[in-house]
PDB file of N, CA and C in Angstrom:
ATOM      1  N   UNK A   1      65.783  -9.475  57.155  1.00  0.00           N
ATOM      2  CA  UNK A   1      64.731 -10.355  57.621  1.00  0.00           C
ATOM      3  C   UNK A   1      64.064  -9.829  58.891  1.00  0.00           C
ATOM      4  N   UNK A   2      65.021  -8.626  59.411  1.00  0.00           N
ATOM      5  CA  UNK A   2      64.125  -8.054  60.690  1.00  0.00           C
ATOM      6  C   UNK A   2      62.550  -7.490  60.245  1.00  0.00           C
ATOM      7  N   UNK A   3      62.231  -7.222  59.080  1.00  0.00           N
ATOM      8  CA  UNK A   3      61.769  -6.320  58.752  1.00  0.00           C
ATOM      9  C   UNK A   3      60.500  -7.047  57.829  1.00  0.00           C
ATOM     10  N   UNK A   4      59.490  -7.077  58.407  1.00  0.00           N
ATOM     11  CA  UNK A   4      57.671  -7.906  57.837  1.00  0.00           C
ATOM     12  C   UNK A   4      57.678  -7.072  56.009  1.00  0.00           C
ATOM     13  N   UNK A   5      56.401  -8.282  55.324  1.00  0.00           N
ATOM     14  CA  UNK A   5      55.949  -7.302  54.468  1.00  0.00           C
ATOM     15  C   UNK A   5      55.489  -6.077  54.986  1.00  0.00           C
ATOM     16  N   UNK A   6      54.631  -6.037  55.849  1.00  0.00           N
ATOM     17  CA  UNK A   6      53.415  -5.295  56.465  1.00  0.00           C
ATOM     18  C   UNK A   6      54.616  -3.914  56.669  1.00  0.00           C
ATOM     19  N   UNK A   7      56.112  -3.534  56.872  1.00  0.00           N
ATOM     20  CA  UNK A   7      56.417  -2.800  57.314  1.00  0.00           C
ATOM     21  C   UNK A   7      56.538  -1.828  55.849  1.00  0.00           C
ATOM     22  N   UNK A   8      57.388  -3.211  54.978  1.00  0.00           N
ATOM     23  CA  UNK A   8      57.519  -2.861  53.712  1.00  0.00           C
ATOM     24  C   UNK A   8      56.343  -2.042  52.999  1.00  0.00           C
ATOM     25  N   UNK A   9      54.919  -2.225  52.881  1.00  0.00           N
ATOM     26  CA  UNK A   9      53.700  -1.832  52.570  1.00  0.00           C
ATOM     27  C   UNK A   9      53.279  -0.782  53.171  1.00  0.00           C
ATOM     28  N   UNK A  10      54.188  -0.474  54.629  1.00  0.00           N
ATOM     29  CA  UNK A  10      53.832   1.161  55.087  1.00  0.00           C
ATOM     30  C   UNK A  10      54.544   1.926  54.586  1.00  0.00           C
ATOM     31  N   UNK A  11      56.192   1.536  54.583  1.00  0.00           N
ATOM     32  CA  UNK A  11      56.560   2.614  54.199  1.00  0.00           C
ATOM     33  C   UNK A  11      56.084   3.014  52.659  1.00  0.00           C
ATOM     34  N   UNK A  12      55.860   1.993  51.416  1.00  0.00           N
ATOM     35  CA  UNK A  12      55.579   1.862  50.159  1.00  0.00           C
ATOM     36  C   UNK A  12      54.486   2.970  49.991  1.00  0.00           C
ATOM     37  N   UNK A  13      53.380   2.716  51.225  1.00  0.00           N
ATOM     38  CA  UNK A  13      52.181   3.987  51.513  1.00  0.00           C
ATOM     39  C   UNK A  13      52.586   5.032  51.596  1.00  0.00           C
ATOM     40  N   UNK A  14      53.421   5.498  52.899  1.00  0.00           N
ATOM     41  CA  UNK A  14      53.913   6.522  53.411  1.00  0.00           C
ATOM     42  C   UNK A  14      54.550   7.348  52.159  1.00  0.00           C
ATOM     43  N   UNK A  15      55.808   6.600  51.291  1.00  0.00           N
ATOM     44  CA  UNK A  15      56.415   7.197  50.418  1.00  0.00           C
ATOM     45  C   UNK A  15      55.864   7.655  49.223  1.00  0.00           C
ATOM     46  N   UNK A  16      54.929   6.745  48.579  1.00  0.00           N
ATOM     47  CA  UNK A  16      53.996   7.031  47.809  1.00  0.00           C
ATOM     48  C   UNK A  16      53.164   8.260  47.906  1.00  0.00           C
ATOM     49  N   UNK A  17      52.432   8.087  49.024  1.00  0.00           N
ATOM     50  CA  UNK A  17      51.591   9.847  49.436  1.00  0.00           C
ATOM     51  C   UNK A  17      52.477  10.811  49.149  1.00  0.00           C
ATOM     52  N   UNK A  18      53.398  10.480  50.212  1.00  0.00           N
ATOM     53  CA  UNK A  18      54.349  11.807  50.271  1.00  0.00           C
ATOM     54  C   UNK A  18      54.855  12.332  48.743  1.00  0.00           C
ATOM     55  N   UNK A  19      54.787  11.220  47.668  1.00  0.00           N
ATOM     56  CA  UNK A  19      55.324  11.949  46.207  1.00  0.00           C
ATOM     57  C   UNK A  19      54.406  12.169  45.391  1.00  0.00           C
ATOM     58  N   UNK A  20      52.993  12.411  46.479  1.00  0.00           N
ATOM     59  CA  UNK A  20      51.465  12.436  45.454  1.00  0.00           C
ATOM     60  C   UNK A  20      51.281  10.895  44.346  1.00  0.00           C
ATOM     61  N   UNK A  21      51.460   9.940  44.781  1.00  0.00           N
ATOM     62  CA  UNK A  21      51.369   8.927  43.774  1.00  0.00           C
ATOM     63  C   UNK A  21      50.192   7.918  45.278  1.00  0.00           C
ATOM     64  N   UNK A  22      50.241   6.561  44.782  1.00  0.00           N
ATOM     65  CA  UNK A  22      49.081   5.805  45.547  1.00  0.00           C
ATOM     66  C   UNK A  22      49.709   4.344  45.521  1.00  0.00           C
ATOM     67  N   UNK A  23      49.408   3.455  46.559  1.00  0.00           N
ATOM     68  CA  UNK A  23      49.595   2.334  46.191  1.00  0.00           C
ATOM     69  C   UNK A  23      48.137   1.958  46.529  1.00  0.00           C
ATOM     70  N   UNK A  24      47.841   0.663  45.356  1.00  0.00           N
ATOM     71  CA  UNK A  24      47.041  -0.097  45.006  1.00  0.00           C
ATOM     72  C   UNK A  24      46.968  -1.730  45.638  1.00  0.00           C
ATOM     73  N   UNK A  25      46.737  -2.225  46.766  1.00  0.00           N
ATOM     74  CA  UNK A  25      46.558  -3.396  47.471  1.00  0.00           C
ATOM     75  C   UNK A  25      46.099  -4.627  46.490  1.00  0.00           C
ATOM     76  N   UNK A  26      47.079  -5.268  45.722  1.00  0.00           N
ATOM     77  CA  UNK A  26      45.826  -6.296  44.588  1.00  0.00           C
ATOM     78  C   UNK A  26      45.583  -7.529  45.147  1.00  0.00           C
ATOM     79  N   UNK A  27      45.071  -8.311  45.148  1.00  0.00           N
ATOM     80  CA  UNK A  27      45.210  -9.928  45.603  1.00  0.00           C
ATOM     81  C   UNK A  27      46.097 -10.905  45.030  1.00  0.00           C
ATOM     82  N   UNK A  28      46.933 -11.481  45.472  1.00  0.00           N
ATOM     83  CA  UNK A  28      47.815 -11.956  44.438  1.00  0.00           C
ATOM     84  C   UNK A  28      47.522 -13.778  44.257  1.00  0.00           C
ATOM     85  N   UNK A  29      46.952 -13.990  44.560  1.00  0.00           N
ATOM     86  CA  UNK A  29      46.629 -15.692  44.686  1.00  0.00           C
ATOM     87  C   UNK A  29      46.107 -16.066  43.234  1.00  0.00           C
ATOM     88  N   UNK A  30      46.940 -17.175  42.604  1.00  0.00           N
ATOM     89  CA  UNK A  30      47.015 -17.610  41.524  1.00  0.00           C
ATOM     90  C   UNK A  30      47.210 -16.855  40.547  1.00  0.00           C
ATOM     91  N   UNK A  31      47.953 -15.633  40.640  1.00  0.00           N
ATOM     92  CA  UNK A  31      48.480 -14.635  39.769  1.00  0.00           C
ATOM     93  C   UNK A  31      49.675 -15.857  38.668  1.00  0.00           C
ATOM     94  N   UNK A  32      50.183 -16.772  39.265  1.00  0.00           N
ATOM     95  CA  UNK A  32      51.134 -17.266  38.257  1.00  0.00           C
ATOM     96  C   UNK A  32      50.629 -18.375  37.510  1.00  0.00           C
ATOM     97  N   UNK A  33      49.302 -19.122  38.249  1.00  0.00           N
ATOM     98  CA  UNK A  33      48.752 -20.457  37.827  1.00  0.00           C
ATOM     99  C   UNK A  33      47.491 -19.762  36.786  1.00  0.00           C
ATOM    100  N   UNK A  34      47.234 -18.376  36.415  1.00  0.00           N
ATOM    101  CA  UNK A  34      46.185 -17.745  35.828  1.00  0.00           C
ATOM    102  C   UNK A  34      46.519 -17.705  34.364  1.00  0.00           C
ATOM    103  N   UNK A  35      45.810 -17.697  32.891  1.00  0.00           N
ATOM    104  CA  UNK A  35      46.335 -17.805  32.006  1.00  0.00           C
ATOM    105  C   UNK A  35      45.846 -16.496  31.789  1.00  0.00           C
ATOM    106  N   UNK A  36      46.956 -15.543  30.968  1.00  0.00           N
ATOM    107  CA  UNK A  36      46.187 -13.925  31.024  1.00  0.00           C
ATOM    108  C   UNK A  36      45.188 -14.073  29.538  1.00  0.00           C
ATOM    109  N   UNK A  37      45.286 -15.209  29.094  1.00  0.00           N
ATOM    110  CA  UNK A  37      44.733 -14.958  27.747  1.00  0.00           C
ATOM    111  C   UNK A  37      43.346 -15.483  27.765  1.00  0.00           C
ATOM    112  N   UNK A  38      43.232 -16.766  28.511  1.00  0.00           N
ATOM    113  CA  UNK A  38      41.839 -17.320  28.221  1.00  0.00           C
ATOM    114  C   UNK A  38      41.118 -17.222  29.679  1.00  0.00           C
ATOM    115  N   UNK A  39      42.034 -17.323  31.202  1.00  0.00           N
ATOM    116  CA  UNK A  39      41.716 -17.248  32.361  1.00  0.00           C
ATOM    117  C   UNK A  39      41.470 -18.382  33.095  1.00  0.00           C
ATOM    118  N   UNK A  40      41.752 -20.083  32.241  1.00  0.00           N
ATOM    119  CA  UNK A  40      42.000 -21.106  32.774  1.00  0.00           C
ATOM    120  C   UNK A  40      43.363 -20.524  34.360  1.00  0.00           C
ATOM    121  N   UNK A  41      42.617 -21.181  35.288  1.00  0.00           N
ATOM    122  CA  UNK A  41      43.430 -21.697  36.372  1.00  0.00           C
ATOM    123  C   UNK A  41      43.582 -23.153  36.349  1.00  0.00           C
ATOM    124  N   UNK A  42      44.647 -23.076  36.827  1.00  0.00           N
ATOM    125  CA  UNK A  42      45.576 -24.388  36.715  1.00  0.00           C
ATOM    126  C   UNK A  42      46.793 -24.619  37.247  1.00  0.00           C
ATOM    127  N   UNK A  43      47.259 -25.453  38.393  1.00  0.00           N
ATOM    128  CA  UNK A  43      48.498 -25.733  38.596  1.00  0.00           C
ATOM    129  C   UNK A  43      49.096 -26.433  37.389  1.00  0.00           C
ATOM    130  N   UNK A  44      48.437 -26.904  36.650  1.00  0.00           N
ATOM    131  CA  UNK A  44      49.329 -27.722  35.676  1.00  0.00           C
ATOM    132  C   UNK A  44      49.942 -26.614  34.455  1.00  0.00           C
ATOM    133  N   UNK A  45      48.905 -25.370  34.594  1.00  0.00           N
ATOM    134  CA  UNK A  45      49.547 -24.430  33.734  1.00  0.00           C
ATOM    135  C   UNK A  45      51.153 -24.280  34.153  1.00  0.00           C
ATOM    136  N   UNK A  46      51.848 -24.238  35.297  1.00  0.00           N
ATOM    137  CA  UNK A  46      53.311 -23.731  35.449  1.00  0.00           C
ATOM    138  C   UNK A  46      53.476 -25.151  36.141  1.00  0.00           C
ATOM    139  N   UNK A  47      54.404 -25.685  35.533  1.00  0.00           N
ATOM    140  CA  UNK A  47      55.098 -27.237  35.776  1.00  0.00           C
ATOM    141  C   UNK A  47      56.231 -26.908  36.578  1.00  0.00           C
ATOM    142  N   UNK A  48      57.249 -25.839  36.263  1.00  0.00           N
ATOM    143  CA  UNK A  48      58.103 -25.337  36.320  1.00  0.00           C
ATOM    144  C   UNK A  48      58.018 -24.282  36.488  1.00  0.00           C
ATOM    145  N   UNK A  49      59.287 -23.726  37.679  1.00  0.00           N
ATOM    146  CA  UNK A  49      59.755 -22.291  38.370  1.00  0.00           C
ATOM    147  C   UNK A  49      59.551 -20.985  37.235  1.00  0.00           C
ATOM    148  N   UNK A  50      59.856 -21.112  36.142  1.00  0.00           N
ATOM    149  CA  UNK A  50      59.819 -20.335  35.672  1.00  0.00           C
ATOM    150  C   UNK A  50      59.222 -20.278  34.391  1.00  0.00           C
ATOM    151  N   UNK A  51      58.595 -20.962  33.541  1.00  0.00           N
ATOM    152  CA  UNK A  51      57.601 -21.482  32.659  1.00  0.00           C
ATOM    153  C   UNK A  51      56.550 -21.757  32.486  1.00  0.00           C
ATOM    154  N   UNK A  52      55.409 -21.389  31.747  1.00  0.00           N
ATOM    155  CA  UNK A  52      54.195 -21.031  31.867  1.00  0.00           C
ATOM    156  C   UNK A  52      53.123 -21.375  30.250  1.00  0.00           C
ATOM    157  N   UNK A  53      52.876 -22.516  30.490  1.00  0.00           N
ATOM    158  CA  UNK A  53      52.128 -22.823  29.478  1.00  0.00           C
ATOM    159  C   UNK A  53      50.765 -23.522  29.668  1.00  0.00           C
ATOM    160  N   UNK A  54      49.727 -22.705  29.235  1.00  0.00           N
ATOM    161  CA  UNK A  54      47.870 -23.015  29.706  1.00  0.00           C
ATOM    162  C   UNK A  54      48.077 -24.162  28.752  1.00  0.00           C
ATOM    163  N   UNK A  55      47.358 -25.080  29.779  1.00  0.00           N
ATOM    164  CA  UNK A  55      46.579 -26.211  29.555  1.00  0.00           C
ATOM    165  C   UNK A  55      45.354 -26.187  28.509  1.00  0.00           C
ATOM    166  N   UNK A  56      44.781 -25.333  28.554  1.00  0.00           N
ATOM    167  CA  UNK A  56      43.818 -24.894  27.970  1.00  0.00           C
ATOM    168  C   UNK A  56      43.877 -24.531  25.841  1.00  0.00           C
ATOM    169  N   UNK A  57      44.506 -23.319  25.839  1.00  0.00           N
ATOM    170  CA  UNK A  57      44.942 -22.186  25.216  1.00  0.00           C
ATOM    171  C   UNK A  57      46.102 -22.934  24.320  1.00  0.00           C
ATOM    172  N   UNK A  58      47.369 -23.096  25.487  1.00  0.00           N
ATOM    173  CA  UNK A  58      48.402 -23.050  24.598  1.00  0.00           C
ATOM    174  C   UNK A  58      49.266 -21.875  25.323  1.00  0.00           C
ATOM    175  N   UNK A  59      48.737 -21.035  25.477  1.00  0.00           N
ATOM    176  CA  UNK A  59      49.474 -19.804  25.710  1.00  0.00           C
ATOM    177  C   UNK A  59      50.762 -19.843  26.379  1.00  0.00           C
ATOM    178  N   UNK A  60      51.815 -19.547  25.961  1.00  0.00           N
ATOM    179  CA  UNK A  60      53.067 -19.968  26.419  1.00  0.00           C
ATOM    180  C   UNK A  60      53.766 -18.330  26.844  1.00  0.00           C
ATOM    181  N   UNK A  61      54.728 -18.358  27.866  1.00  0.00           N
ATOM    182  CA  UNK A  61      55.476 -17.082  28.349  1.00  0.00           C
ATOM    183  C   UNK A  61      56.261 -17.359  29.946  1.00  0.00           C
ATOM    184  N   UNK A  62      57.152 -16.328  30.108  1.00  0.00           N
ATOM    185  CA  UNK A  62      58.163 -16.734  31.578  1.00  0.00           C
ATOM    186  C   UNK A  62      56.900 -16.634  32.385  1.00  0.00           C
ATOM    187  N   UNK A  63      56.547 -17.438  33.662  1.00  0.00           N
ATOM    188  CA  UNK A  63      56.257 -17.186  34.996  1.00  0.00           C
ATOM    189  C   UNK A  63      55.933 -16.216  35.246  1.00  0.00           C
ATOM    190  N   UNK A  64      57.308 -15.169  34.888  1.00  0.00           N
ATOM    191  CA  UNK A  64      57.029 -14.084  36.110  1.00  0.00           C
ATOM    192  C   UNK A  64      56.123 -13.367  35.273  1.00  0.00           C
ATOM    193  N   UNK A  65      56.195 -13.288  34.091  1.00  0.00           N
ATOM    194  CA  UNK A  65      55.484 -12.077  32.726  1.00  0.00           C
ATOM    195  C   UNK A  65      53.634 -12.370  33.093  1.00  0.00           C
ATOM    196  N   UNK A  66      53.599 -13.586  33.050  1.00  0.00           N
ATOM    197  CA  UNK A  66      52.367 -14.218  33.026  1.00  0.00           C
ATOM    198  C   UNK A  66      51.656 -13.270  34.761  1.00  0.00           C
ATOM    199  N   UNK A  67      52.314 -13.680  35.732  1.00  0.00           N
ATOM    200  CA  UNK A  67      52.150 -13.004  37.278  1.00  0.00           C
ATOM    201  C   UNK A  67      51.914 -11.745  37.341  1.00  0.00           C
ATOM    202  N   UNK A  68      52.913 -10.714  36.329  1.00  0.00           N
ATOM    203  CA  UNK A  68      52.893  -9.564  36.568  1.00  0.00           C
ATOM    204  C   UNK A  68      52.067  -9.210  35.317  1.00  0.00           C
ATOM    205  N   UNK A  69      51.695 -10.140  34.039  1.00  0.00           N
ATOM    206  CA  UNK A  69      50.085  -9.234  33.555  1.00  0.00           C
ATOM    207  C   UNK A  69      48.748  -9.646  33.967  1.00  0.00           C
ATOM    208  N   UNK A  70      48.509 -10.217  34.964  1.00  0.00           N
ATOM    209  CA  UNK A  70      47.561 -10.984  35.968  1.00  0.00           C
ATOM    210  C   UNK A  70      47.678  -9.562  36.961  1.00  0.00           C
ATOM    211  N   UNK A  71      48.652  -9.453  37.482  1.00  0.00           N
ATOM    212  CA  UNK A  71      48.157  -8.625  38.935  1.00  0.00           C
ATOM    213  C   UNK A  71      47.876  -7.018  37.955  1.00  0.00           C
ATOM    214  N   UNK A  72      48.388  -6.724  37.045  1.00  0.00           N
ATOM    215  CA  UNK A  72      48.053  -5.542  36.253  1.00  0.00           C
ATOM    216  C   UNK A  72      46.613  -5.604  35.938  1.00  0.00           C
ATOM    217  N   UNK A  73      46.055  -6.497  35.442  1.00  0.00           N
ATOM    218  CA  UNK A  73      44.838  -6.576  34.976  1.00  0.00           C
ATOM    219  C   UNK A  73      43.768  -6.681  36.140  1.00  0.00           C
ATOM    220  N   UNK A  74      44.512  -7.353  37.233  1.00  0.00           N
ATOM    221  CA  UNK A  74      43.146  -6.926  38.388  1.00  0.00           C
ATOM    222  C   UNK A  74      43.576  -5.509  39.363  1.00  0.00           C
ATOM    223  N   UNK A  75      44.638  -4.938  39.308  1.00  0.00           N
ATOM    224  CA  UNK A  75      44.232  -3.660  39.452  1.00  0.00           C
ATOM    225  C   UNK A  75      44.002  -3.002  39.072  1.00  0.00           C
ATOM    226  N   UNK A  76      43.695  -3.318  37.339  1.00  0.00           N
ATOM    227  CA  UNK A  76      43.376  -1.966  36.009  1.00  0.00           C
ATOM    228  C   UNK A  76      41.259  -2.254  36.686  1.00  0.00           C
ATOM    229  N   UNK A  77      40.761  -3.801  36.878  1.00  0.00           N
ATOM    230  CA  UNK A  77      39.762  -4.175  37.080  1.00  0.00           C
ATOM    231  C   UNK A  77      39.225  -3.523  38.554  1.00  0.00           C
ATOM    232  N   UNK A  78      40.233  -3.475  39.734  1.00  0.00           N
ATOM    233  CA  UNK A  78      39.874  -2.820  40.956  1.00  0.00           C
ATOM    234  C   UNK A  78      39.524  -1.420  40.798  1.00  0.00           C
ATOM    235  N   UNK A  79      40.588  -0.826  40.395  1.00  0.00           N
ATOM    236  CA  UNK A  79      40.699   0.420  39.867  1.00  0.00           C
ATOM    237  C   UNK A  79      39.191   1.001  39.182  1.00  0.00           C
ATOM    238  N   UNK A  80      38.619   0.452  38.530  1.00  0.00           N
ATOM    239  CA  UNK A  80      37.541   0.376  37.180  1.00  0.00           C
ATOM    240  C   UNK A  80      36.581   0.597  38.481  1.00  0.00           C
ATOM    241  N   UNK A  81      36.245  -0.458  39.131  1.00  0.00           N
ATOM    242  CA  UNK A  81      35.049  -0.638  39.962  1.00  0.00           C
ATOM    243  C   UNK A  81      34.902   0.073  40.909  1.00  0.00           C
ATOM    244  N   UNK A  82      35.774   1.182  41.265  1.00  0.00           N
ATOM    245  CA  UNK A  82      35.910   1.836  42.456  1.00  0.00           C
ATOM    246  C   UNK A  82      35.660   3.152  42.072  1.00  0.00           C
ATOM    247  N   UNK A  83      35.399   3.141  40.274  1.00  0.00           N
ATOM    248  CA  UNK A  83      35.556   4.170  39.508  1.00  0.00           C
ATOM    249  C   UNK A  83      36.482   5.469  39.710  1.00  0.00           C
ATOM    250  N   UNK A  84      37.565   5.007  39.723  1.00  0.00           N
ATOM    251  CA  UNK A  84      39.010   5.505  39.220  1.00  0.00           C
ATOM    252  C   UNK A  84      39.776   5.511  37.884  1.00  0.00           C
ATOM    253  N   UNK A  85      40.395   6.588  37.574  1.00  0.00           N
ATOM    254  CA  UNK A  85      40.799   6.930  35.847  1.00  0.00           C
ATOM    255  C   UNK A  85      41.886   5.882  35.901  1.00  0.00           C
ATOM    256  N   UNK A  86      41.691   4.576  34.691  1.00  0.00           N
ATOM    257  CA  UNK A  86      42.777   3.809  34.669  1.00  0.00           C
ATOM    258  C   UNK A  86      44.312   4.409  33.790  1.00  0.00           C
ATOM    259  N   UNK A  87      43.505   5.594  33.376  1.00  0.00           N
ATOM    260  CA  UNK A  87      44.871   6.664  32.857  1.00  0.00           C
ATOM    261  C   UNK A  87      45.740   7.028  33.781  1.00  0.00           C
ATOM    262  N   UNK A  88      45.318   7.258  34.716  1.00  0.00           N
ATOM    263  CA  UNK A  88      46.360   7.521  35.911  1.00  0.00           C
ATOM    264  C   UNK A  88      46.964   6.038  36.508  1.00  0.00           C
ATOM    265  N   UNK A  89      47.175   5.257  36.152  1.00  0.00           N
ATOM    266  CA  UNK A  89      47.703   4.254  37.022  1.00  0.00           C
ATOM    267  C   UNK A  89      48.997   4.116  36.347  1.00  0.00           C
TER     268      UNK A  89
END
């Protein structure tokens, strides 16, 4: 706990360069309340810690799956606009 994100995110930089690879900064806000299928936001989409079903859609999956193809898709989207090869990511 001595130790910030912000320290975590340098060294993540630092180590990254150093092995020729990159880190990618994404935004993470409503990454878990986001539906990856239709893009309804919604707190009512995740009722529960770990369960994830759009209001919308239907679309059902764990929390975390739903979070981590949300933050993939807006750095495949950052990536795109900055015009960078999304082959390399």
């Amino acid at each position: 706990m001595d130790q910030g994100w912000s320290e975590f995110r340098r060294q993540m930089e630092y180590k990254s360069l150093w092995m020729g690879g990159e880190v990618l900064a994404v935004p993470a806000h409503h990454t878990s309340q986001t539906c990856p299928k239709c893009g309804k936001v919604s707190p009512l989409n995740r009722l529960t810690q770990s369960a994830f079903v759009c209001i919308d859609c239907g679309y059902e999956n764990k929390a975390d799956v739903v979070g981590s193809l949300n933050i993939l898709a807006r750095g495949i989207e950052i990536r795109g606009r900055a015009g960078l090869r999304p082959d390399r990511l």
